[in-house]
C-alpha atoms as a PDB file:
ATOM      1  CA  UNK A   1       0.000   0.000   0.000  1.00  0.00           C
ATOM      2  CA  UNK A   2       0.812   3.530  -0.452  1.00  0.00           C
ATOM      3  CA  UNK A   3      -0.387   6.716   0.895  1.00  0.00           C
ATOM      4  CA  UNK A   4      -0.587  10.230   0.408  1.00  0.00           C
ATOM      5  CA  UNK A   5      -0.721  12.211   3.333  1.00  0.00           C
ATOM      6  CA  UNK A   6      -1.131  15.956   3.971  1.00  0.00           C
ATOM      7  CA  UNK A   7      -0.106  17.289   7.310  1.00  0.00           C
ATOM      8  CA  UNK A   8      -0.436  20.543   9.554  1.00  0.00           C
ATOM      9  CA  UNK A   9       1.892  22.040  11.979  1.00  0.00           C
ATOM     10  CA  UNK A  10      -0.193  22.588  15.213  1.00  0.00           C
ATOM     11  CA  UNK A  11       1.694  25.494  15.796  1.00  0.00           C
ATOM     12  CA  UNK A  12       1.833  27.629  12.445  1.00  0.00           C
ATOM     13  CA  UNK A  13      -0.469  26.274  10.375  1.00  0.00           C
ATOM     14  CA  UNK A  14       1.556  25.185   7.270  1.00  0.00           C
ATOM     15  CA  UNK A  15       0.822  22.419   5.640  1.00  0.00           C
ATOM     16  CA  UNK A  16       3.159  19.436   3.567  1.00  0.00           C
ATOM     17  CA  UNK A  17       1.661  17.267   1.077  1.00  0.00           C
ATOM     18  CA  UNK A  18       3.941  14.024   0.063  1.00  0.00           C
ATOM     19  CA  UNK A  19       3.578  10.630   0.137  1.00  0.00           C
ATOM     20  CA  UNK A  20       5.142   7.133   1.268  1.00  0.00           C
ATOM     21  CA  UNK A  21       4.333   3.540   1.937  1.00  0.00           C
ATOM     22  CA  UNK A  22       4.614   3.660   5.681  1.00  0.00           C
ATOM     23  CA  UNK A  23       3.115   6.412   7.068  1.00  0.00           C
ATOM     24  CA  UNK A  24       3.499   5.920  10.379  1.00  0.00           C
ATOM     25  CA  UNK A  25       7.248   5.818  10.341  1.00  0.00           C
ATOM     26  CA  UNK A  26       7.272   8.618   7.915  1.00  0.00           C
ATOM     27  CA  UNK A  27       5.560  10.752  10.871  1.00  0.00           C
ATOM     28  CA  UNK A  28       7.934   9.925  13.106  1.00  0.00           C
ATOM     29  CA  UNK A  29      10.069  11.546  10.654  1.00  0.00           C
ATOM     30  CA  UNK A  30       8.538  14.678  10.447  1.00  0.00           C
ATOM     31  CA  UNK A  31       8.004  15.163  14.080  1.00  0.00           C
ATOM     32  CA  UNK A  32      11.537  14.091  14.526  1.00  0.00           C
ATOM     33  CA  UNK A  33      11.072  10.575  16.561  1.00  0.00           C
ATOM     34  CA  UNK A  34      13.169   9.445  14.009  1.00  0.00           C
ATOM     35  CA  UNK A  35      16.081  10.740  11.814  1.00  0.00           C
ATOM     36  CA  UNK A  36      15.219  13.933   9.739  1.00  0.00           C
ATOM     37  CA  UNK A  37      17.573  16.154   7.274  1.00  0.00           C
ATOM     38  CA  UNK A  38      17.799  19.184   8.728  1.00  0.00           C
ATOM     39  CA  UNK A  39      17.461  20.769   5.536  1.00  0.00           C
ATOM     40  CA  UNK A  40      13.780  19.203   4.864  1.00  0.00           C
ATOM     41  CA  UNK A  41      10.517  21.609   4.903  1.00  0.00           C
ATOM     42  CA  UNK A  42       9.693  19.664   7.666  1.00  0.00           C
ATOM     43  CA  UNK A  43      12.212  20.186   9.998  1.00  0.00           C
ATOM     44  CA  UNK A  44      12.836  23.826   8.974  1.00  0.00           C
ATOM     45  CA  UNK A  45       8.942  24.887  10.122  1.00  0.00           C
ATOM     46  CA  UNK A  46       8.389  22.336  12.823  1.00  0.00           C
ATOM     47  CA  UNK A  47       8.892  25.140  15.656  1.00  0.00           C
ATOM     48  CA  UNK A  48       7.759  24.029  18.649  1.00  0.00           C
ATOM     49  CA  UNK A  49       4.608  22.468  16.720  1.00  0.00           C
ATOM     50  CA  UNK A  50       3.695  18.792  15.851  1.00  0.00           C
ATOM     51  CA  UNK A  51       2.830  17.308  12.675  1.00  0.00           C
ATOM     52  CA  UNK A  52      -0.222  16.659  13.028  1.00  0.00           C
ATOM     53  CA  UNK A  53      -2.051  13.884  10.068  1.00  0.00           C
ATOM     54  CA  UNK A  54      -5.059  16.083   8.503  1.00  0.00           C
ATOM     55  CA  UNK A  55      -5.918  14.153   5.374  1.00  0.00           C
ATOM     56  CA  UNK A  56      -4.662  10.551   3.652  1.00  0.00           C
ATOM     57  CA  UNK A  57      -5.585   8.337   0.842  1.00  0.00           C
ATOM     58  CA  UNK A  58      -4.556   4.790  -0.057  1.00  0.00           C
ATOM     59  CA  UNK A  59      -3.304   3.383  -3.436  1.00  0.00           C
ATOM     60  CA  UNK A  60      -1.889   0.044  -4.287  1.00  0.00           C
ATOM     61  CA  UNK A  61       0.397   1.594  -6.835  1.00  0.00           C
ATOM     62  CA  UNK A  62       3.315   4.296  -6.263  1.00  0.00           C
ATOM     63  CA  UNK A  63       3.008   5.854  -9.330  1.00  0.00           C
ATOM     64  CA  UNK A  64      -1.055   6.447  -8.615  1.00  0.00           C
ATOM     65  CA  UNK A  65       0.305   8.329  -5.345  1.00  0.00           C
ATOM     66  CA  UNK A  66       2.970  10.022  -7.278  1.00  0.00           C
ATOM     67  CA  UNK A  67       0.198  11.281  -9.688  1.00  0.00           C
ATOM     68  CA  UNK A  68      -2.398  12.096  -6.483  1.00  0.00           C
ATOM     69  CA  UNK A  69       0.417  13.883  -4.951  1.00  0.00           C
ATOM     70  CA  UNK A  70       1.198  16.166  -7.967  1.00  0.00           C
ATOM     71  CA  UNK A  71      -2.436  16.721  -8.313  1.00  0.00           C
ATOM     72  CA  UNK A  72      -2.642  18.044  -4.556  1.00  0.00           C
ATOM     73  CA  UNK A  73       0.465  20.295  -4.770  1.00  0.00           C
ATOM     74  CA  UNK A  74      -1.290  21.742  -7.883  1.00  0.00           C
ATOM     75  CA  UNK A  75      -3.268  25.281  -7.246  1.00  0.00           C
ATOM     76  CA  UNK A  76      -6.477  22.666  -7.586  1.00  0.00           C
ATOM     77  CA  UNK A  77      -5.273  20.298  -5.390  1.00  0.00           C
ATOM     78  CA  UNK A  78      -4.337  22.912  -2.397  1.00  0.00           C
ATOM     79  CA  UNK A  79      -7.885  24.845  -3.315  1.00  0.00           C
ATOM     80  CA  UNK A  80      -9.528  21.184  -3.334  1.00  0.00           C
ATOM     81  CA  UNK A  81      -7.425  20.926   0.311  1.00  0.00           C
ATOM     82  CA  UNK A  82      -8.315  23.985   2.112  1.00  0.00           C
ATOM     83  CA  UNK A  83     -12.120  24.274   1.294  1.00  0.00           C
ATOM     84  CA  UNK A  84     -12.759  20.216   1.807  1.00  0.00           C
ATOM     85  CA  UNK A  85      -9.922  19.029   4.557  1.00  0.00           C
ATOM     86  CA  UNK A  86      -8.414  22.250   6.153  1.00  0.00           C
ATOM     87  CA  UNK A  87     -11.446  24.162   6.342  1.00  0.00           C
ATOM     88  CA  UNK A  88     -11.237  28.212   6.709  1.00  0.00           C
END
């Protein structure tokens, strides 16, 4: 299985759209349980926040979550995210 995930920082706001096929290690990552680059958008914004899970979908494919993922990051996709998942 893989996912696509979006995720929120409880502290700012911002959001991160990618995608993986183990999400729960991969938000260990991004709340830095687990090793992060320090360089990553991630780790950069995290403050004093958590990544908090907002939105996921499943696909038995990687290059269907590749695709979903583009799609989200797309003006569409983040319009399609704020007035459905993130609300106001």
């Amino acid at each position: 299985m893989f996912y696509v995930y979006v995720i929120k920082n409880s502290l700012n706001g911002k959001i991160y759209i990618g995608q993986t096929s183990n999400l729960e290690k991969r938000l260990k990552r991004h709340n830095g349980q687990l090793f992060n680059k320090r360089k990553s958008f991630t780790y950069k914004n995290k403050g004093s926040g958590e990544w908090i899970l907002v939105y996921k979908e499943e696909f038995e494919e990687r290059k269907d979550a590749l695709k979903r993922e583009k799609e989200l990051k797309s003006f569409q996709g983040r319009k399609f995210l704020k007035d459905k998942i993130l609300g106001p």
